[in-house]
Protein backbone atom coordinates (compact mmCIF):
# COMPACT_ATOMS: atom_id res chain seq x y z
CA UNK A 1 -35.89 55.93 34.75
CA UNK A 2 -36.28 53.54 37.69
CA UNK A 3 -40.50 54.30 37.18
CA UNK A 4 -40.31 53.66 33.21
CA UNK A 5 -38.62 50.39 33.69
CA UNK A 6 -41.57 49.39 36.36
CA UNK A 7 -43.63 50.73 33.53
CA UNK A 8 -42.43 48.12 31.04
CA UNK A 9 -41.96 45.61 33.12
CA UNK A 10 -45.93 45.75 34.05
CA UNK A 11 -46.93 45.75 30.29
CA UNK A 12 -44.49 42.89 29.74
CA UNK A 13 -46.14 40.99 33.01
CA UNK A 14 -49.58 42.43 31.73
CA UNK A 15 -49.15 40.05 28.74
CA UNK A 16 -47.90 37.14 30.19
CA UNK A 17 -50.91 37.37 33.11
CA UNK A 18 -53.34 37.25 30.18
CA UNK A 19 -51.61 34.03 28.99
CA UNK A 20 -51.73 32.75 32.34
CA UNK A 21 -55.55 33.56 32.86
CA UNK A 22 -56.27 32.18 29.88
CA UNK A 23 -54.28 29.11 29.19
CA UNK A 24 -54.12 27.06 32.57
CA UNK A 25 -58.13 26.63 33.08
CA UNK A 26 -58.14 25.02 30.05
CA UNK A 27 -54.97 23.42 29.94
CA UNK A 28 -52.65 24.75 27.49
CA UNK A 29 -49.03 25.18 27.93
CA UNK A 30 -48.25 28.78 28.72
CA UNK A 31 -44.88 28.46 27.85
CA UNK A 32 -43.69 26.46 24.78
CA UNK A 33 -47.38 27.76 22.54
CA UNK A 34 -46.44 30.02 20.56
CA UNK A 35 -49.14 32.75 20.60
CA UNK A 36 -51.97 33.44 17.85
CA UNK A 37 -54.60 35.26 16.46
CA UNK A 38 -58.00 34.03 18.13
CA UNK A 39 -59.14 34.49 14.57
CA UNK A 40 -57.37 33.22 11.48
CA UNK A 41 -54.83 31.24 14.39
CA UNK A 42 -51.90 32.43 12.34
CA UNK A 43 -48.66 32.23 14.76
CA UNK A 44 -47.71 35.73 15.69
CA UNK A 45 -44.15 37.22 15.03
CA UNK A 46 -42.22 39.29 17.15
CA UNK A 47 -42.91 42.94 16.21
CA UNK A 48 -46.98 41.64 16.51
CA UNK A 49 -46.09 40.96 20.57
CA UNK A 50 -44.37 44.05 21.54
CA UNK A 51 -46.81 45.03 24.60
CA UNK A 52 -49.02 48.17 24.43
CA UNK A 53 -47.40 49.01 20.84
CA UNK A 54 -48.23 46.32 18.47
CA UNK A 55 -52.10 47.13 19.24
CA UNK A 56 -51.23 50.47 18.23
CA UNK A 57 -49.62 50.33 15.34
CA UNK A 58 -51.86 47.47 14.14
CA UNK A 59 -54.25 49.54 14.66
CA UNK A 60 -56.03 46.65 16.97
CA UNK A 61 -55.96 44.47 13.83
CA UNK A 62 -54.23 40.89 13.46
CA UNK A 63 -51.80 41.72 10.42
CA UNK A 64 -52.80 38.26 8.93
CA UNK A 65 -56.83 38.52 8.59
CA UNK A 66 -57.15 42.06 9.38
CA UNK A 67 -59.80 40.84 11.91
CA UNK A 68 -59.84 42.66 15.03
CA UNK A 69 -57.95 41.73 17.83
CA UNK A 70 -59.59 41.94 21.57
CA UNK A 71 -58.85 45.48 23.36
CA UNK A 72 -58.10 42.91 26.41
CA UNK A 73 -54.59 42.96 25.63
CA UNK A 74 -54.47 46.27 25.64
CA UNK A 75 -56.47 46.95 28.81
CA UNK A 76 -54.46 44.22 30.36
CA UNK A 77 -51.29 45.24 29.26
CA UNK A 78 -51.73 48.83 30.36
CA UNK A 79 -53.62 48.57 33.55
CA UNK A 80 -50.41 46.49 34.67
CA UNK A 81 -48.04 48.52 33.61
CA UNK A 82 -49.88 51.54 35.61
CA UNK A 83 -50.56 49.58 38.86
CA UNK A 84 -46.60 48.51 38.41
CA UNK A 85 -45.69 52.32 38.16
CA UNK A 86 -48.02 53.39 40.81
CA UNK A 87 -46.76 50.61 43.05
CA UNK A 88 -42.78 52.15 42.76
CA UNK A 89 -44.30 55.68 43.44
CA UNK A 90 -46.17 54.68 46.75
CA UNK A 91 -43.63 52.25 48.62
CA UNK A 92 -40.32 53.05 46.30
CA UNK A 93 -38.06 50.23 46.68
CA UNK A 94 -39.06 48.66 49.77
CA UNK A 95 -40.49 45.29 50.90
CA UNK A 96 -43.89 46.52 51.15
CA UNK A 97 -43.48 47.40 47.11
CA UNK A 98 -42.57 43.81 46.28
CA UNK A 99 -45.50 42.50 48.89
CA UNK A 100 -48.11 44.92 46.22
CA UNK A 101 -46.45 43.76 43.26
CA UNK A 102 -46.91 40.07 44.39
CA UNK A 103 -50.41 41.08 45.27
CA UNK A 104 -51.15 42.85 42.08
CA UNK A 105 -50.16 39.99 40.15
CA UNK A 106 -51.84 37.16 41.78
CA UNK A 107 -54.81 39.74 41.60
CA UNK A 108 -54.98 40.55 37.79
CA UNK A 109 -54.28 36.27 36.78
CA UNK A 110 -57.70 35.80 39.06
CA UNK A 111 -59.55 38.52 37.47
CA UNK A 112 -58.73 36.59 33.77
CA UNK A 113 -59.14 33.20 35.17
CA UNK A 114 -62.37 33.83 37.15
CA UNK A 115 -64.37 35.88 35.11
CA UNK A 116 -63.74 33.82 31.77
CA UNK A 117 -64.23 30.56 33.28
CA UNK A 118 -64.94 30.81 37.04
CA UNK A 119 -62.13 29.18 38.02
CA UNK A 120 -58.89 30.37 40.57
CA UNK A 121 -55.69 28.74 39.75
CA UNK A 122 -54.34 27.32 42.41
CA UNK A 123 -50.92 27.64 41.00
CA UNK A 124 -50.74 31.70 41.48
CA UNK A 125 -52.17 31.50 45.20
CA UNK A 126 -49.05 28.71 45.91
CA UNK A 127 -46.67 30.65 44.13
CA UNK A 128 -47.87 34.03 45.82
CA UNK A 129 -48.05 32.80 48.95
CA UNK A 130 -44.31 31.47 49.16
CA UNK A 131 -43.22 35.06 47.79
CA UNK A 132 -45.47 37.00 50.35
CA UNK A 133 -43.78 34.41 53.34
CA UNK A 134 -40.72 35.26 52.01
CA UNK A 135 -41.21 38.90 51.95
CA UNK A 136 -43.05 38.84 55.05
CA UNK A 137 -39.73 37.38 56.90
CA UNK A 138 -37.99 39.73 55.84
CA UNK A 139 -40.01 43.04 56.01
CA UNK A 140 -40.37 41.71 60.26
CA UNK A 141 -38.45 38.73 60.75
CA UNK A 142 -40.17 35.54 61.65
CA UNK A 143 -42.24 35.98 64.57
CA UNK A 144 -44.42 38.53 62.43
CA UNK A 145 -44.31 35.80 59.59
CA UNK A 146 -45.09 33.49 62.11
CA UNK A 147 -48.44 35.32 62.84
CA UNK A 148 -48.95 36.53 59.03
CA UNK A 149 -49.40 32.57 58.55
CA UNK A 150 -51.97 32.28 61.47
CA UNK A 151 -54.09 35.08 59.97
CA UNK A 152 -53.98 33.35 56.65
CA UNK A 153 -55.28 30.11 58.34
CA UNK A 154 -57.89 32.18 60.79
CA UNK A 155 -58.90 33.53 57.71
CA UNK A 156 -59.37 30.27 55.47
CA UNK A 157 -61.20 28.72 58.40
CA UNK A 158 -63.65 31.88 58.80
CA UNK A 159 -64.00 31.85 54.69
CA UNK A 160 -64.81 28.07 55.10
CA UNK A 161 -67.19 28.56 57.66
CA UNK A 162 -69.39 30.98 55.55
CA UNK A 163 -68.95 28.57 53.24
CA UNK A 164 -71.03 26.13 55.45
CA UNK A 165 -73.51 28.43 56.20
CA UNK A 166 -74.27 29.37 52.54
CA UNK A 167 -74.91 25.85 51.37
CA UNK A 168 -77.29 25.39 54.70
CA UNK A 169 -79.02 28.91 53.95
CA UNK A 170 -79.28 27.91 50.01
CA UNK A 171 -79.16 23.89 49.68
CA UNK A 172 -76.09 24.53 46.96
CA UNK A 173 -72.88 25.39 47.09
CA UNK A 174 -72.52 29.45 48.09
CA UNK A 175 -68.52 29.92 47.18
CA UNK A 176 -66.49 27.83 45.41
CA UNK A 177 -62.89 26.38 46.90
CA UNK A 178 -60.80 28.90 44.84
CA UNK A 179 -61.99 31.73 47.20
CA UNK A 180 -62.06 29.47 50.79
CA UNK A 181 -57.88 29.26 49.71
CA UNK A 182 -57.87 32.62 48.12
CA UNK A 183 -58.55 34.07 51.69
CA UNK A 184 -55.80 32.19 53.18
CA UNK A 185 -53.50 34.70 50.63
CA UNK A 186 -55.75 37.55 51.84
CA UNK A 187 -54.71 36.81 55.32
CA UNK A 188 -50.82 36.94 54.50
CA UNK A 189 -51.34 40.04 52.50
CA UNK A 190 -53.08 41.66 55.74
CA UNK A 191 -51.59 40.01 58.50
CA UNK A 192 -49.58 42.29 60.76
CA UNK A 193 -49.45 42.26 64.33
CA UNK A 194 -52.63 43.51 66.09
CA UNK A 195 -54.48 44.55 63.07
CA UNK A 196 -54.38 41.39 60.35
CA UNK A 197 -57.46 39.67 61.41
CA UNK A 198 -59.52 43.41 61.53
CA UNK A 199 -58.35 44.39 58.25
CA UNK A 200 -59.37 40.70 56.77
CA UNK A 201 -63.03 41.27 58.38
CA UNK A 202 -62.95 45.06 56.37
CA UNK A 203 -61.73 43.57 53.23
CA UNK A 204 -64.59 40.92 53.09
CA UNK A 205 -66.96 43.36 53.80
CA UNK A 206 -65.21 46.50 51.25
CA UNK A 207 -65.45 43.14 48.52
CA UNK A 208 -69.56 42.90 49.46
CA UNK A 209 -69.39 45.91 48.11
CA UNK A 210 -67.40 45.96 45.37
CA UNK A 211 -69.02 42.69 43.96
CA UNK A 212 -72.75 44.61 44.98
CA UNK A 213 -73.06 46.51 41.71
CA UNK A 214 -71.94 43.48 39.18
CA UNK A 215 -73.99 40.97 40.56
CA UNK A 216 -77.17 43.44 40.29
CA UNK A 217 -76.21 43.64 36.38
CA UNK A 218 -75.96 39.74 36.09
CA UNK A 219 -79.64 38.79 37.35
CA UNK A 220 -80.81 41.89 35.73
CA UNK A 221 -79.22 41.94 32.75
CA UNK A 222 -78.12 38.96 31.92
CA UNK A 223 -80.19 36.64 34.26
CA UNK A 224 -77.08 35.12 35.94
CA UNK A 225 -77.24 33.80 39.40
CA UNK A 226 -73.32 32.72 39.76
CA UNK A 227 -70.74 35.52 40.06
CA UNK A 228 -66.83 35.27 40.35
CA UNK A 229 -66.30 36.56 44.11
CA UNK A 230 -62.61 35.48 43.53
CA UNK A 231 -61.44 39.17 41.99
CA UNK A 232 -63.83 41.26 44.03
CA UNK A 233 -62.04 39.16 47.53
CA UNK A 234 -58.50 40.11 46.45
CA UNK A 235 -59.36 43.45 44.82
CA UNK A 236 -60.65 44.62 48.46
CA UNK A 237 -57.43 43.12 50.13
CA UNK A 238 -55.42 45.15 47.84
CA UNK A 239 -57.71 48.41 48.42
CA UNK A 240 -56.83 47.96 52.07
CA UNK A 241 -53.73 46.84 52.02
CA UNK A 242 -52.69 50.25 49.89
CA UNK A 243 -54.45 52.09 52.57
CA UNK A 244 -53.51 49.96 55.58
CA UNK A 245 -52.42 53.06 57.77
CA UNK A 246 -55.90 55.17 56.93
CA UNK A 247 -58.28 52.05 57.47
CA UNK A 248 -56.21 51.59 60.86
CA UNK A 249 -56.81 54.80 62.01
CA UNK A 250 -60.29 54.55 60.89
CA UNK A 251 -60.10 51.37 63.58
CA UNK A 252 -58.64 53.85 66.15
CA UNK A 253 -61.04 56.05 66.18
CA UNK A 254 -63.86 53.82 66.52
CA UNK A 255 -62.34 51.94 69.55
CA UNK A 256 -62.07 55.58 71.58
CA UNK A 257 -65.80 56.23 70.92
């Protein structure tokens, strides 16, 4: 029972991230709008909001023009409410499952915001980043917080310097401000005693990677030369933060050889 209700609570979230992506770069009020079709902008009634289940039994049609309504709801709604449930079957009910959750949702608002607009709201990384001090404190009290908050600066100031070194390399700007402050979340995310500045380094790198294949499909395909970094950055920090124990003893072994 405890998993369904993280279950609909992510599909409920799921929805409400999509608003939040969507809405804020472009100023609109994300709470007294009332939602509507993106076709026919007829308001929407109740039974047409119900997450995950409205798309089905519309049959992915607005009931008003029959037009077809984006499977981004859908995805959105139901990758949440999966990444919600998988969350309470990794930690259970623990401090490190409300640290992921946090994560997760800062996470999915960036993928919206940056990819439609290439913009990161700096709204979810303030609100995030209270919630992860908070949790922090009280998953190791304050001295760990304490250092949590230094990794998050180290790692603004080593996203910053890149920063510099970009624009030299390329006479433009190389990253945009959203990810220089979206690191300083990475940093709290990662940053526990003896390992938090490491695992920062490896989930810069891990989001090379990750962000590899997509930007080799936009100058290809569609002859793009910008990217959004943002959800590639926190994707990896997630990635490793999930598998903080196996990329530290990945760490371990390289230090004995």
């Amino acid at each position: 029972m405890i998993g369904v209700f993280f279950f609909v609570l992510g599909s409920i979230l799921g929805s409400f991230y999509l608003v939040i992506g969507s809405r804020l770069p472009i100023h609109q009020n994300v709470i007294s709008d009332r939602s509507r079709c993106d076709s026919c902008h007829e308001v929407l009634r109740w039974y047409e909001l119900i997450p995950l289940l409205s798309y089905i039994f519309l049959l992915g049609k607005c009931h008003h023009c029959h037009k077809k309504i984006s499977p981004l709801h859908f995805v959105m709604e139901l990758c949440t409410a999966l990444l919600f449930l998988i969350g309470y079957l990794y930690y259970d009910l623990t401090i490190s499952l409300g640290i992921y959750l946090v994560s997760v949702s800062v996470t999915l608002i960036i993928f919206v915001s940056d990819f439609k607009y290439m913009i990161i709201l700096d709204s979810p990384l303030v609100i995030g980043s209270i919630l992860l001090i908070i949790l922090k404190y009280f998953e190791g009290g304050l001295t760990n917080t304490i250092i949590a908050i230094i990794y998050g600066i180290c790692m603004f100031i080593l996203m910053f310097l890149i920063k510099l070194l970009g624009d030299k390399i390329y006479k433009k700007e190389s990253l945009g401000g959203g990810d220089i402050k979206l690191c300083f979340f990475i940093g709290l995310i990662l940053g526990y005693p003896h390992i938090g500045f490491r695992m920062g380094l490896i989930s810069l790198i891990l989001s090379a990677f990750l962000a590899f294949p997509y930007a080799l499909a936009s100058v290809y395909l569609y002859k793009k030369n910008e990217l959004p970094y943002g959800p590639f950055l926190i994707a990896a920090a997630v990635i490793v933060f999930i598998f903080l124990d196996k990329f530290s003893r990945l760490l371990s072994l390289f230090s004995l050889t």
